[in-house]
C-alpha atoms as a PDB file:
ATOM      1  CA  UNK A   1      23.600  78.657  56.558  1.00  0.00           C
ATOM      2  CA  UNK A   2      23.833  76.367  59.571  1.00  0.00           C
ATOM      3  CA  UNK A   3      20.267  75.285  59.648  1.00  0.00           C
ATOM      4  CA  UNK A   4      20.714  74.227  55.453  1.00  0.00           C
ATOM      5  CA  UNK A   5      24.282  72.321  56.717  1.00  0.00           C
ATOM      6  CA  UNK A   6      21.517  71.001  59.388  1.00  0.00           C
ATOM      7  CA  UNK A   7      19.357  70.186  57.181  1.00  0.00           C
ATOM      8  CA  UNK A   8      21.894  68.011  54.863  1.00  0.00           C
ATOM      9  CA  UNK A   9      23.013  66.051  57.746  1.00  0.00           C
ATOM     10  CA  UNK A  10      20.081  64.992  59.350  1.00  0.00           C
ATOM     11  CA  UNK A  11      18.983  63.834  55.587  1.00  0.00           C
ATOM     12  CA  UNK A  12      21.907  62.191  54.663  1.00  0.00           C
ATOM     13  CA  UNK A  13      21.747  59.978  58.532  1.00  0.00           C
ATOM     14  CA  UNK A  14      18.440  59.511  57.886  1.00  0.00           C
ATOM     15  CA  UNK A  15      18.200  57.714  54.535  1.00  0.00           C
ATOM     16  CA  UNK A  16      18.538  54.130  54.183  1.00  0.00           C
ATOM     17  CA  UNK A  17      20.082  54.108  50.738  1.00  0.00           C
ATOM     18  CA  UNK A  18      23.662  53.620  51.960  1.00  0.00           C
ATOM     19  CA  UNK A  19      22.255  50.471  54.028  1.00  0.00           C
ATOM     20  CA  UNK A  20      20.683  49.061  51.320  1.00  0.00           C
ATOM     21  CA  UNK A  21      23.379  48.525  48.861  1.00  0.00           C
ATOM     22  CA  UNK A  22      24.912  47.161  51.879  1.00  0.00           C
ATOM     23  CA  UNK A  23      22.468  44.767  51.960  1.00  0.00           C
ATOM     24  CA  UNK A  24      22.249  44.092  48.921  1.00  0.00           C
ATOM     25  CA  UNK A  25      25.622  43.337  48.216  1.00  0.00           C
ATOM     26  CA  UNK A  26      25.881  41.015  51.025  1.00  0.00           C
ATOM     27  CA  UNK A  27      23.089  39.244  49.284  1.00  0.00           C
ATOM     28  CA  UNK A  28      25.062  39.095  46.035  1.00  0.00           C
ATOM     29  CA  UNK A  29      28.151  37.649  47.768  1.00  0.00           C
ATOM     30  CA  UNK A  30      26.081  34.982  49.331  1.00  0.00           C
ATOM     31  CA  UNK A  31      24.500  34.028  45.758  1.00  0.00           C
ATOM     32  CA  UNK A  32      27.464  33.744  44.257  1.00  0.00           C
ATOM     33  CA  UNK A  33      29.269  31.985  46.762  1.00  0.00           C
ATOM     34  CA  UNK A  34      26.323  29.247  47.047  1.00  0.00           C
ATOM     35  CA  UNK A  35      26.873  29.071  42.836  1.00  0.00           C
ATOM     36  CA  UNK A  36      30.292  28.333  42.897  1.00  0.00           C
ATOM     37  CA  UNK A  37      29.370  25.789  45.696  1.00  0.00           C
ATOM     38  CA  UNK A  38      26.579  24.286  42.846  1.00  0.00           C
ATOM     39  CA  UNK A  39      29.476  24.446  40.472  1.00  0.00           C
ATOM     40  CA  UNK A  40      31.974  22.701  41.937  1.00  0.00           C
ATOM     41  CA  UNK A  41      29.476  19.645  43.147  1.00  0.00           C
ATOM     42  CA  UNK A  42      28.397  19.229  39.049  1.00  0.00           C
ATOM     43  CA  UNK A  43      31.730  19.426  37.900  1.00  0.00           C
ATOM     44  CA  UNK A  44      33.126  16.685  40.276  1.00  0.00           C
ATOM     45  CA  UNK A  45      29.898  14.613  40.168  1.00  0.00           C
ATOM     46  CA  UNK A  46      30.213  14.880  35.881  1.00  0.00           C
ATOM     47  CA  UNK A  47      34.049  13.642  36.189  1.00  0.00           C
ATOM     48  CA  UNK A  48      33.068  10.950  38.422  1.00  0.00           C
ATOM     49  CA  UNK A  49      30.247   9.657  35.746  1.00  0.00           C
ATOM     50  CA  UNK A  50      32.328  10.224  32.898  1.00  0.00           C
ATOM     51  CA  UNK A  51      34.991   8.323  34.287  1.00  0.00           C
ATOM     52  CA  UNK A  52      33.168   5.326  35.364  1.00  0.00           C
ATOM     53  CA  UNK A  53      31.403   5.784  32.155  1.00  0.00           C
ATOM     54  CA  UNK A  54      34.865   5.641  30.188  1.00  0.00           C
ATOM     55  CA  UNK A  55      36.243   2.906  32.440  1.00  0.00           C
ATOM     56  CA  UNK A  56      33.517   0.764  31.671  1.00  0.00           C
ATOM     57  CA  UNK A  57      33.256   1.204  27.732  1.00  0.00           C
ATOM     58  CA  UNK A  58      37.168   0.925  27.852  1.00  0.00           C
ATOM     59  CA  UNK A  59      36.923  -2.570  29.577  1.00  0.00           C
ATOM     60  CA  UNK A  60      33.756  -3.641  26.982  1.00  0.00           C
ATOM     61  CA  UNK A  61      35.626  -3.527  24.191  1.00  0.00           C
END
């Protein structure tokens, strides 16, 4: 019985599944966090055109 308890132990220290989705989710932190980066530089650079945009059709006319 103690060699099968053994047994599970050694396998469950020796796999690299529980590192992985460690990894991994590091990884999908870092995406996302490098998106809502992207995001946030569009949306401000898009109000800044649309405003000059608007400013200068509004003194055109």
């Amino acid at each position: 019985m103690f060699s099968r308890f053994h047994q599970v132990v050694v396998n469950f220290l020796t796999r690299e599944d529980g590192p992985t989705a460690v990894e991994y989710a590091v990884m999908l932190a870092l995406i996302i966090v490098v998106c809502l980066g992207a995001i946030t530089t569009l949306g401000q650079n898009a109000n800044s055109t649309f405003t000059a945009v608007g400013t200068a059709v509004g003194s055109a006319s």
